[in-house]
PDB file of N, CA and C in Angstrom:
ATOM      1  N   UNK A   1      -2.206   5.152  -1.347  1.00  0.00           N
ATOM      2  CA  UNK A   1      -2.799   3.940  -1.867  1.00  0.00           C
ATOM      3  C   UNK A   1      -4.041   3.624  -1.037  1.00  0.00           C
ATOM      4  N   UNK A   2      -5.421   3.371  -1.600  1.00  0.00           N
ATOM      5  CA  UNK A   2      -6.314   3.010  -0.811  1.00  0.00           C
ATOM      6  C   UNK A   2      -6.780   1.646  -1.298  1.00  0.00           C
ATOM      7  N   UNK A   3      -7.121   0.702  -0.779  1.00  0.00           N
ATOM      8  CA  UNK A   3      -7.211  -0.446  -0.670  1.00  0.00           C
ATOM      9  C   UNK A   3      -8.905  -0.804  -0.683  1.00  0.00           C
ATOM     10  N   UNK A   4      -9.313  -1.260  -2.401  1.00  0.00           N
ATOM     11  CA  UNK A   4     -10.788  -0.973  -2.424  1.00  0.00           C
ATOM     12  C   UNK A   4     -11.617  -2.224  -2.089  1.00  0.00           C
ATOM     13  N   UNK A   5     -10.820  -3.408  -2.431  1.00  0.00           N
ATOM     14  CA  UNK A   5     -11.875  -4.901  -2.333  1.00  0.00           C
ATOM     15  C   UNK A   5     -10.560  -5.909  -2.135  1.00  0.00           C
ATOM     16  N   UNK A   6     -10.986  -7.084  -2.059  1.00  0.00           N
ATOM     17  CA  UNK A   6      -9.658  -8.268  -1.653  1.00  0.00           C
ATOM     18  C   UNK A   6     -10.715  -9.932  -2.225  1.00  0.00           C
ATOM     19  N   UNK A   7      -9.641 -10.702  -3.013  1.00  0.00           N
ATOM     20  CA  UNK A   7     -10.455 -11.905  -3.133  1.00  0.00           C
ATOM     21  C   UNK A   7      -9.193 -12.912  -2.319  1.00  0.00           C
ATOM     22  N   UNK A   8      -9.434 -13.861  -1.349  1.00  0.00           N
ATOM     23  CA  UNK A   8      -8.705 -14.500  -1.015  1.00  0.00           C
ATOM     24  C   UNK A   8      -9.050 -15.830  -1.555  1.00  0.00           C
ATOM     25  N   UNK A   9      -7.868 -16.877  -1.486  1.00  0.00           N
ATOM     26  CA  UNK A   9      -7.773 -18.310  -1.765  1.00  0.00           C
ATOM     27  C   UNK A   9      -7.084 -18.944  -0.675  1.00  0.00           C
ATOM     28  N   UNK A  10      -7.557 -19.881  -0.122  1.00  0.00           N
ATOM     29  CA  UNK A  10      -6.158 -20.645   0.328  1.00  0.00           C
ATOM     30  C   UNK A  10      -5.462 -21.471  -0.135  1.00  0.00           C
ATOM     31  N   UNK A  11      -4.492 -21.573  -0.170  1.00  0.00           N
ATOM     32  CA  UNK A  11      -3.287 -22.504  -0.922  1.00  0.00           C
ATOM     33  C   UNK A  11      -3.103 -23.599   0.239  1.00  0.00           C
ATOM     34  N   UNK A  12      -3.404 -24.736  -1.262  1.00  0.00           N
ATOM     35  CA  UNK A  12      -3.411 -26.011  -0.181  1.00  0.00           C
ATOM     36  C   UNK A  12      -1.286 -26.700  -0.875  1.00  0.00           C
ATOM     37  N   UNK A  13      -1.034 -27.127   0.446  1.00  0.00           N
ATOM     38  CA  UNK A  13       0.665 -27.426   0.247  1.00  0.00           C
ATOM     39  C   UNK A  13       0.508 -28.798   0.127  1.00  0.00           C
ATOM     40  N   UNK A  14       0.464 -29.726  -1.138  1.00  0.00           N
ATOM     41  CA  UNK A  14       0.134 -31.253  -1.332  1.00  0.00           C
ATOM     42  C   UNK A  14       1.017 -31.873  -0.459  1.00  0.00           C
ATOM     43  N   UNK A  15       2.348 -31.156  -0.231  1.00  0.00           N
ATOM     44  CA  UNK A  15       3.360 -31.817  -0.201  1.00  0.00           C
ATOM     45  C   UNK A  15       3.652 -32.079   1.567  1.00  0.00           C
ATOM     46  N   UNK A  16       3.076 -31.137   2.185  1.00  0.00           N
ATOM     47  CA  UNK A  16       3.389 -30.696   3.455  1.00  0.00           C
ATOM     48  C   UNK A  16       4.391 -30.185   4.088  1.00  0.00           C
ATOM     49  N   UNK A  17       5.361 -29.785   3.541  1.00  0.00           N
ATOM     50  CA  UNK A  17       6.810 -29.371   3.737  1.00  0.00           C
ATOM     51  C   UNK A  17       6.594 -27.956   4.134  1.00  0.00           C
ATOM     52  N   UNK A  18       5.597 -27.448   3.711  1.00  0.00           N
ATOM     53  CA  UNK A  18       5.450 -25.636   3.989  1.00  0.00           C
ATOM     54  C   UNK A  18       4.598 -25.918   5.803  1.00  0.00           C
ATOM     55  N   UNK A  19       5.464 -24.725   6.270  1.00  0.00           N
ATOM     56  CA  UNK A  19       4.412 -24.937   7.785  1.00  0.00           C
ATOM     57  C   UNK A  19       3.350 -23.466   7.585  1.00  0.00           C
ATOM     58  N   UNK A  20       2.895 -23.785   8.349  1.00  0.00           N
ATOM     59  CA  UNK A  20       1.512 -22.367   8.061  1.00  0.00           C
ATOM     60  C   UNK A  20       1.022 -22.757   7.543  1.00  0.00           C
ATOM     61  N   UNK A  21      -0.070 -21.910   7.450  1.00  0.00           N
ATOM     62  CA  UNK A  21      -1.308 -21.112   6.002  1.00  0.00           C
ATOM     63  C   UNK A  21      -1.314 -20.429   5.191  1.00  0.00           C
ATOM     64  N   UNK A  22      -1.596 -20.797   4.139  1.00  0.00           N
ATOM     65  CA  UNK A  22      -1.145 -19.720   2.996  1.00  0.00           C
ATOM     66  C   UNK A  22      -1.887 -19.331   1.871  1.00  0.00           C
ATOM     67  N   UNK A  23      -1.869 -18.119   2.108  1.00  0.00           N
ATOM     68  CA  UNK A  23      -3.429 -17.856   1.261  1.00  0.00           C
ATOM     69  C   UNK A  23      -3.107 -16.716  -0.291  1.00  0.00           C
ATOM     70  N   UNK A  24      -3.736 -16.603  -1.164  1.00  0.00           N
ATOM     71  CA  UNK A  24      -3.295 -16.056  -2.417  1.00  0.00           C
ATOM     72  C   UNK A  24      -4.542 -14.840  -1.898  1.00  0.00           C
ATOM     73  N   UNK A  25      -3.987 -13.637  -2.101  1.00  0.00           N
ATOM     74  CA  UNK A  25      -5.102 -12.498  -1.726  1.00  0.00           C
ATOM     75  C   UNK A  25      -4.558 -11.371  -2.599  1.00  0.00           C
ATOM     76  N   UNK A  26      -5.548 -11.532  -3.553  1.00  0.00           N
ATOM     77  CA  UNK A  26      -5.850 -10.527  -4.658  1.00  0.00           C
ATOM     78  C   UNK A  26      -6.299  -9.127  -4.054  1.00  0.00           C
ATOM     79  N   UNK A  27      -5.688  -7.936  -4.193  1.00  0.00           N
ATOM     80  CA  UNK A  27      -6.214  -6.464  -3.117  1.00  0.00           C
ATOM     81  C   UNK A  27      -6.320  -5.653  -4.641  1.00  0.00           C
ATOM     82  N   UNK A  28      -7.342  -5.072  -4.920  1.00  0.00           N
ATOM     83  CA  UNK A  28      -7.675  -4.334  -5.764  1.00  0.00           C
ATOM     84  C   UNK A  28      -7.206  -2.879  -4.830  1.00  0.00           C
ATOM     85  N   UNK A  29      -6.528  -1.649  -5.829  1.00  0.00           N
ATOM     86  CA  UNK A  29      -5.900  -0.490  -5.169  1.00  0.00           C
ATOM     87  C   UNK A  29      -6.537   0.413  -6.072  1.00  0.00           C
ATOM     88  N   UNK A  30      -6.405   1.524  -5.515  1.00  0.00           N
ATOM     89  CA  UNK A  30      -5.951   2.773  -6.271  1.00  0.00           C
ATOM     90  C   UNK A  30      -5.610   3.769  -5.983  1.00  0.00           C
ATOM     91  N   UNK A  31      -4.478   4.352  -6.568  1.00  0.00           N
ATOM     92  CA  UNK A  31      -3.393   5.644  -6.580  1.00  0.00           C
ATOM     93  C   UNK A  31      -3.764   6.699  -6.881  1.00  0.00           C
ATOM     94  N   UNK A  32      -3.324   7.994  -6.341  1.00  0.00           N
ATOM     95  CA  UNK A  32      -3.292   8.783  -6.935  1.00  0.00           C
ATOM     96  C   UNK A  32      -2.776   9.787  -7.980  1.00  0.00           C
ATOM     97  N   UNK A  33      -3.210  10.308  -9.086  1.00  0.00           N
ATOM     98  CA  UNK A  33      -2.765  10.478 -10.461  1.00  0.00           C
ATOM     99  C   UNK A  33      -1.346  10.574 -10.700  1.00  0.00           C
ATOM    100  N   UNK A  34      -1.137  11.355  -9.518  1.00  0.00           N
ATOM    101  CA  UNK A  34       0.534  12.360  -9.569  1.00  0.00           C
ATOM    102  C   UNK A  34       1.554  11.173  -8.788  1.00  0.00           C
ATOM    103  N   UNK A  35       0.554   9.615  -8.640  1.00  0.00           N
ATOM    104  CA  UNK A  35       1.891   8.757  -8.117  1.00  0.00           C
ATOM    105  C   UNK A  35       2.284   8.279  -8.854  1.00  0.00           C
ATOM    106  N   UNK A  36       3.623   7.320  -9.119  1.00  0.00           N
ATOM    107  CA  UNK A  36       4.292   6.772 -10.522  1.00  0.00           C
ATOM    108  C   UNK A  36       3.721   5.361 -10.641  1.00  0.00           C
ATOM    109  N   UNK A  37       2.948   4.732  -9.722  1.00  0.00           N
ATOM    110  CA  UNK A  37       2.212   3.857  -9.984  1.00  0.00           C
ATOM    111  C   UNK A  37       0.900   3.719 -10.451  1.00  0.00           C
ATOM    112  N   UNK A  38       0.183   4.900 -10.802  1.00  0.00           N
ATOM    113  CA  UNK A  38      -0.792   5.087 -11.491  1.00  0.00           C
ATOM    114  C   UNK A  38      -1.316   4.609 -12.436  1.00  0.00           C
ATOM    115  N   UNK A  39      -2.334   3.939 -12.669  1.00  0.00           N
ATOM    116  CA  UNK A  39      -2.981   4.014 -14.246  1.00  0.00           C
ATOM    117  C   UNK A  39      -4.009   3.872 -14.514  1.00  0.00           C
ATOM    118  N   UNK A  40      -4.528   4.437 -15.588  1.00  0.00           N
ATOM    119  CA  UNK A  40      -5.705   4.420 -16.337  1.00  0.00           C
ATOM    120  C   UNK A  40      -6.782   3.219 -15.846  1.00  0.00           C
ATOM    121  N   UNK A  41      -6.161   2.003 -16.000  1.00  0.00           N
ATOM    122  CA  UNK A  41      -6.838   0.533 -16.507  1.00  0.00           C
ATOM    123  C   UNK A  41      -6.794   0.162 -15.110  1.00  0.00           C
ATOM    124  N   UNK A  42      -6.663   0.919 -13.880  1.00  0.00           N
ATOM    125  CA  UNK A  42      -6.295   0.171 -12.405  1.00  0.00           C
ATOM    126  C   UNK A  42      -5.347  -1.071 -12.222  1.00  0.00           C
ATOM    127  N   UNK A  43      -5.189  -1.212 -10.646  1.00  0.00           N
ATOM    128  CA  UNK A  43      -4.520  -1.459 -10.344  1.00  0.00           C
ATOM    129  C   UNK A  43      -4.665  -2.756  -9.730  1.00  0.00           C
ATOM    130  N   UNK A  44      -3.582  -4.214  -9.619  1.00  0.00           N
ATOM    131  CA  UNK A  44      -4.445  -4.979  -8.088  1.00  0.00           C
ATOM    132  C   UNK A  44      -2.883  -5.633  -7.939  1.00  0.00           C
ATOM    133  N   UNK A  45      -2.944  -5.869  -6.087  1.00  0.00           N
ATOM    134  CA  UNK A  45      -1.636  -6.831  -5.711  1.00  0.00           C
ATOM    135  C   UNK A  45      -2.192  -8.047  -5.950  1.00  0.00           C
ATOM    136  N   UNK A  46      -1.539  -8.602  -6.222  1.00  0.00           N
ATOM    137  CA  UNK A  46      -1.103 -10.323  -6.360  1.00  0.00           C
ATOM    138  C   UNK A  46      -0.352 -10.738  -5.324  1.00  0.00           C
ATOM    139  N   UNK A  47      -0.999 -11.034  -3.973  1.00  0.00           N
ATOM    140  CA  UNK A  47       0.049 -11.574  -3.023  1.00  0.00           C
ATOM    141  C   UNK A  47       0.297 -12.785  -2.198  1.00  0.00           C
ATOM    142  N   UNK A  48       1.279 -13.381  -1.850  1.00  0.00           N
ATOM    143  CA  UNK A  48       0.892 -14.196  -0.839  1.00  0.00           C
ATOM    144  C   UNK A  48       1.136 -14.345   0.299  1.00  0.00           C
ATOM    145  N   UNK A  49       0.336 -14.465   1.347  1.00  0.00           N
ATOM    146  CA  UNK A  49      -0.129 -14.133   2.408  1.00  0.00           C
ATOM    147  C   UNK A  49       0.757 -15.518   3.344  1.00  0.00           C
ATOM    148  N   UNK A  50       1.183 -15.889   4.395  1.00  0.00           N
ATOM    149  CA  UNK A  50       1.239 -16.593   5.444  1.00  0.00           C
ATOM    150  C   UNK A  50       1.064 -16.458   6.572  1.00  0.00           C
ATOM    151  N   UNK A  51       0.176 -17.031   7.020  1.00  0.00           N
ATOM    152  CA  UNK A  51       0.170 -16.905   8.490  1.00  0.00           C
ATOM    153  C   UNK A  51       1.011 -18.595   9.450  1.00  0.00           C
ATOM    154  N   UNK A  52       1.523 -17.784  10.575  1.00  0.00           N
ATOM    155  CA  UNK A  52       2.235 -19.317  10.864  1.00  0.00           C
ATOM    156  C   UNK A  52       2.380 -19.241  12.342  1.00  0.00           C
ATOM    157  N   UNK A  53       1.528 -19.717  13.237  1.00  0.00           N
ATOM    158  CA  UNK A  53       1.325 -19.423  14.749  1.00  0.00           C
ATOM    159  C   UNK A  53       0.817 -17.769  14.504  1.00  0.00           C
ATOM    160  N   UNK A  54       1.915 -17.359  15.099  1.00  0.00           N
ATOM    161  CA  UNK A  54       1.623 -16.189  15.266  1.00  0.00           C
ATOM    162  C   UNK A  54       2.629 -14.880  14.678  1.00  0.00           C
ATOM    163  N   UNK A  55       2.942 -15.474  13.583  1.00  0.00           N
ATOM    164  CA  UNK A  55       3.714 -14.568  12.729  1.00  0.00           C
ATOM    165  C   UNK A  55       2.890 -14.855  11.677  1.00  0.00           C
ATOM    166  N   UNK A  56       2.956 -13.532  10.894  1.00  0.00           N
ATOM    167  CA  UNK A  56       2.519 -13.498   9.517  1.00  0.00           C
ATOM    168  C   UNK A  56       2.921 -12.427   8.561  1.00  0.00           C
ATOM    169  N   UNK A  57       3.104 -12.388   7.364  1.00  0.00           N
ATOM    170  CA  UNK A  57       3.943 -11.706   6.785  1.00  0.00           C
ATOM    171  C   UNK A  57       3.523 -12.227   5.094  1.00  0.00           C
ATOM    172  N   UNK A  58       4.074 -10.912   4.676  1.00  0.00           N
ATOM    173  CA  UNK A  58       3.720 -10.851   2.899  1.00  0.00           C
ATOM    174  C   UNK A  58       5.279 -12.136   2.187  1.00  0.00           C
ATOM    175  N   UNK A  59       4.790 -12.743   1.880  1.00  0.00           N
ATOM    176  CA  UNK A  59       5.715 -13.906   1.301  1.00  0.00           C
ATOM    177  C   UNK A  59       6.890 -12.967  -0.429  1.00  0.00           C
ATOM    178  N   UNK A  60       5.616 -12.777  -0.855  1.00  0.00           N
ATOM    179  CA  UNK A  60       5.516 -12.310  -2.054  1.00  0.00           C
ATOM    180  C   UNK A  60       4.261 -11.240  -2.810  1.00  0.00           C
ATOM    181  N   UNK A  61       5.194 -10.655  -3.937  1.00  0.00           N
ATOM    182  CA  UNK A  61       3.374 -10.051  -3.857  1.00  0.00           C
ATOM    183  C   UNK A  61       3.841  -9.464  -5.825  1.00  0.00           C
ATOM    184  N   UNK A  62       3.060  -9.303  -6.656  1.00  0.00           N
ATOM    185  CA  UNK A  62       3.343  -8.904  -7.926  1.00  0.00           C
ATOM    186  C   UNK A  62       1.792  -7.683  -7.863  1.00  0.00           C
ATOM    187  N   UNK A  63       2.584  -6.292  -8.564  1.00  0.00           N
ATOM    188  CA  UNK A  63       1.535  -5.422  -8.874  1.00  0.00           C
ATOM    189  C   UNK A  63       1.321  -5.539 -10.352  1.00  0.00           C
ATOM    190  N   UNK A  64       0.253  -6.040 -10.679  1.00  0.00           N
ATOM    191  CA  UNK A  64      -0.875  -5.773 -11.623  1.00  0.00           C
ATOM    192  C   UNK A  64      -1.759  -5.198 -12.415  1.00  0.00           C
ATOM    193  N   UNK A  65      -1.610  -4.835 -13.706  1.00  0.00           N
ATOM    194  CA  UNK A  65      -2.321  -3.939 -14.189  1.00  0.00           C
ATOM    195  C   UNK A  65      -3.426  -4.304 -14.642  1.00  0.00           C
ATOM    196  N   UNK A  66      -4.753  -3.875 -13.895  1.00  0.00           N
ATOM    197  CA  UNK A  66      -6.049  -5.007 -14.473  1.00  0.00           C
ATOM    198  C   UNK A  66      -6.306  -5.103 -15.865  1.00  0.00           C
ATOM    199  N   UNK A  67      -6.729  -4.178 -16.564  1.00  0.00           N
ATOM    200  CA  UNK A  67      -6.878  -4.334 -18.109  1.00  0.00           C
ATOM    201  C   UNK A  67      -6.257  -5.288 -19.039  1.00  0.00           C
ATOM    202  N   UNK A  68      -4.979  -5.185 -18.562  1.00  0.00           N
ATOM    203  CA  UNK A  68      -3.609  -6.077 -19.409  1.00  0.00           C
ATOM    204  C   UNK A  68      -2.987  -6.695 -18.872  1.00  0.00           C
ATOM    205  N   UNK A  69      -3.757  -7.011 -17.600  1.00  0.00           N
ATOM    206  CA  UNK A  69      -2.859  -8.257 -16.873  1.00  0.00           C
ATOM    207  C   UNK A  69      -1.576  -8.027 -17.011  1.00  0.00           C
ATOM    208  N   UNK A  70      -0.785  -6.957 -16.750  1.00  0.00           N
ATOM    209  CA  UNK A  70       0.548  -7.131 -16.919  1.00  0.00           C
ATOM    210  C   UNK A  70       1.482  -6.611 -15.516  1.00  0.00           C
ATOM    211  N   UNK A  71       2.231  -7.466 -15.574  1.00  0.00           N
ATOM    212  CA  UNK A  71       3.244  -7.447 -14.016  1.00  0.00           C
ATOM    213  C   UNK A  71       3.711  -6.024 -14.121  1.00  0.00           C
ATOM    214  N   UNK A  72       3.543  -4.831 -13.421  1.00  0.00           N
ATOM    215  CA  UNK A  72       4.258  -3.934 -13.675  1.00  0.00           C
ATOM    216  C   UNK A  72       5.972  -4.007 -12.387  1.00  0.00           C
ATOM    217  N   UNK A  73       6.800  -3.456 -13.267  1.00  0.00           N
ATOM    218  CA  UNK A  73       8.201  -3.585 -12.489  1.00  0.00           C
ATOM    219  C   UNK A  73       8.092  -2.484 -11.271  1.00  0.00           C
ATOM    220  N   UNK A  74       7.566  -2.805 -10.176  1.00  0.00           N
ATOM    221  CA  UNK A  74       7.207  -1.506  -9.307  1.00  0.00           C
ATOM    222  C   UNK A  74       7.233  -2.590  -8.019  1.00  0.00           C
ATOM    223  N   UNK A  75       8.036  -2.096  -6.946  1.00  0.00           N
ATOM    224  CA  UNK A  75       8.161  -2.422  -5.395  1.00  0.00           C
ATOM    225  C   UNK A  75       7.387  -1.590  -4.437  1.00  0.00           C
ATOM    226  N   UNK A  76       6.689  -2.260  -3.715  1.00  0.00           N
ATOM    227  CA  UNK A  76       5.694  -1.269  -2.825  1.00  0.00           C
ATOM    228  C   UNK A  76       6.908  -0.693  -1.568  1.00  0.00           C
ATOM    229  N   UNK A  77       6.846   0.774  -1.437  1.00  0.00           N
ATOM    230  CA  UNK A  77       7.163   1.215  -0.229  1.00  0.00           C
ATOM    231  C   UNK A  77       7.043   0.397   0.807  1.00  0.00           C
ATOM    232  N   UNK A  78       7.670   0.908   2.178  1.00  0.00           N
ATOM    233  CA  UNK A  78       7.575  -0.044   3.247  1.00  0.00           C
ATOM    234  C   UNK A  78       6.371  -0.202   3.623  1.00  0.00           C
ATOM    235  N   UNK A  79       5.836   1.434   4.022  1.00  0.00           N
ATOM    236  CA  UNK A  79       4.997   1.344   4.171  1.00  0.00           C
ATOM    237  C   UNK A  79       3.577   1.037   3.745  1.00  0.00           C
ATOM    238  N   UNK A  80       3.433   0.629   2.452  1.00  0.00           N
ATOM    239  CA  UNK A  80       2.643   0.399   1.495  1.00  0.00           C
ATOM    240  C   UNK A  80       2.368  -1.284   1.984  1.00  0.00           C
ATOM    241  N   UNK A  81       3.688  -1.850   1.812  1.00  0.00           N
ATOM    242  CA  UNK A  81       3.779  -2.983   2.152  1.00  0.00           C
ATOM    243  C   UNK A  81       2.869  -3.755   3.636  1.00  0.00           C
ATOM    244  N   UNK A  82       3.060  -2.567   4.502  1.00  0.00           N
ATOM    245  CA  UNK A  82       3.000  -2.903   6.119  1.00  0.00           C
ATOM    246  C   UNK A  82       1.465  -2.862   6.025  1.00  0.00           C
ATOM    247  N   UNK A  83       0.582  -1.657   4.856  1.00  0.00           N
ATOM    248  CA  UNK A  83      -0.716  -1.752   4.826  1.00  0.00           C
ATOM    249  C   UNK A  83      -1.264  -2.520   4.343  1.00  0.00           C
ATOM    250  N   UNK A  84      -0.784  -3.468   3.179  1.00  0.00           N
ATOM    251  CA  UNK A  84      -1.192  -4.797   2.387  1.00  0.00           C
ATOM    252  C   UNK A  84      -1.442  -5.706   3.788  1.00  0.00           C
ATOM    253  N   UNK A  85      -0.253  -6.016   4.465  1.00  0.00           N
ATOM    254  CA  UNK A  85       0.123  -6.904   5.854  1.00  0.00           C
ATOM    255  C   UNK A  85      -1.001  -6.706   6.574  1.00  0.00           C
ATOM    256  N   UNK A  86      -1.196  -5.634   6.679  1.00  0.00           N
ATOM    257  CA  UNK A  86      -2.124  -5.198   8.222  1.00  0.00           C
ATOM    258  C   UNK A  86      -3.309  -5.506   7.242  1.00  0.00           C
ATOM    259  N   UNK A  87      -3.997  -5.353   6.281  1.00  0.00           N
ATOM    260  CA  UNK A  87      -5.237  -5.372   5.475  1.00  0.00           C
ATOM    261  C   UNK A  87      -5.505  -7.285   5.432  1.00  0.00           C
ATOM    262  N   UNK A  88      -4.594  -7.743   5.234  1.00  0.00           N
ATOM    263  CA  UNK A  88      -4.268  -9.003   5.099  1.00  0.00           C
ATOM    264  C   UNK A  88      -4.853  -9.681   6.946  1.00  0.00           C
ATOM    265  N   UNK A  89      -4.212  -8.880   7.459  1.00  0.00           N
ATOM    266  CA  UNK A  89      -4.294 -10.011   8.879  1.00  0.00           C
ATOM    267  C   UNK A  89      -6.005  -9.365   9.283  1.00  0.00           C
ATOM    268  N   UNK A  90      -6.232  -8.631   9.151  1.00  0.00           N
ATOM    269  CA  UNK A  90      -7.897  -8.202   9.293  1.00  0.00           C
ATOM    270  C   UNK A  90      -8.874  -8.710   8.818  1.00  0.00           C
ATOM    271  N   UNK A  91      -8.493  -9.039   7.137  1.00  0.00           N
ATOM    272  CA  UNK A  91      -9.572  -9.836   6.573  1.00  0.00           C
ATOM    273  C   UNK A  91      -9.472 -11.299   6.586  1.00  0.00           C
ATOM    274  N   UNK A  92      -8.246 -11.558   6.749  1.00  0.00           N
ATOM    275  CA  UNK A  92      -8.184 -12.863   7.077  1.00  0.00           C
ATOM    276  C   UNK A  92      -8.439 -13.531   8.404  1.00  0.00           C
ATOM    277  N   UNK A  93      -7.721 -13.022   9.032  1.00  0.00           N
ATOM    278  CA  UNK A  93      -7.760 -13.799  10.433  1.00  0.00           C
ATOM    279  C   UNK A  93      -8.399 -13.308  11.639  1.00  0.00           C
ATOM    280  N   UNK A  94      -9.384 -12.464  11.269  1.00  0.00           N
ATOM    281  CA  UNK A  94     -10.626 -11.645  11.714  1.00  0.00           C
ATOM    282  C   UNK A  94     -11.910 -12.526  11.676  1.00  0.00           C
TER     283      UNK A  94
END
């Protein structure tokens, strides 16, 4: 998986009950042909990001099929995951 562009948001908590920061960070990807997450129309995570002191971690995250906007049913590897994380704390809190 290579990790081509990122749009971040921060999510504001009206309520204040959430501790941290929390940010919505869109990661545009792409796979290679022979992986089962592949496709035509590309790819992007939908995730959300927290940072909180000094922990931070993927909350949530939905993969995306750009063309058709559609949730595909697919769980990122660990390690897939740990590179969203690490891509996440670089562009963000860099």
């Amino acid at each position: 998986m290579i990790i081509t562009d990122h749009a971040v948001e921060e999510l504001k908590d009206p309520t204040g009950i959430l501790s941290g920061n929390r940010y919505e960070v869109l990661v545009s990807i792409e796979v290679p042909e022979d992986d089962e997450l592949h496709s035509e129309n590309g790819l992007y995570i939908k995730s959300i990001f927290v940072q909180d002191g000094d922990v931070s971690r993927i909350a949530q995250y939905q993969i995306i099929e750009r063309n058709t906007e559609s949730i595909l049913d697919f769980e990122l590897e660990e390690d897939e995951e740990a590179q969203i994380l690490q891509y996440c704390n670089e562009a963000i809190l860099s």
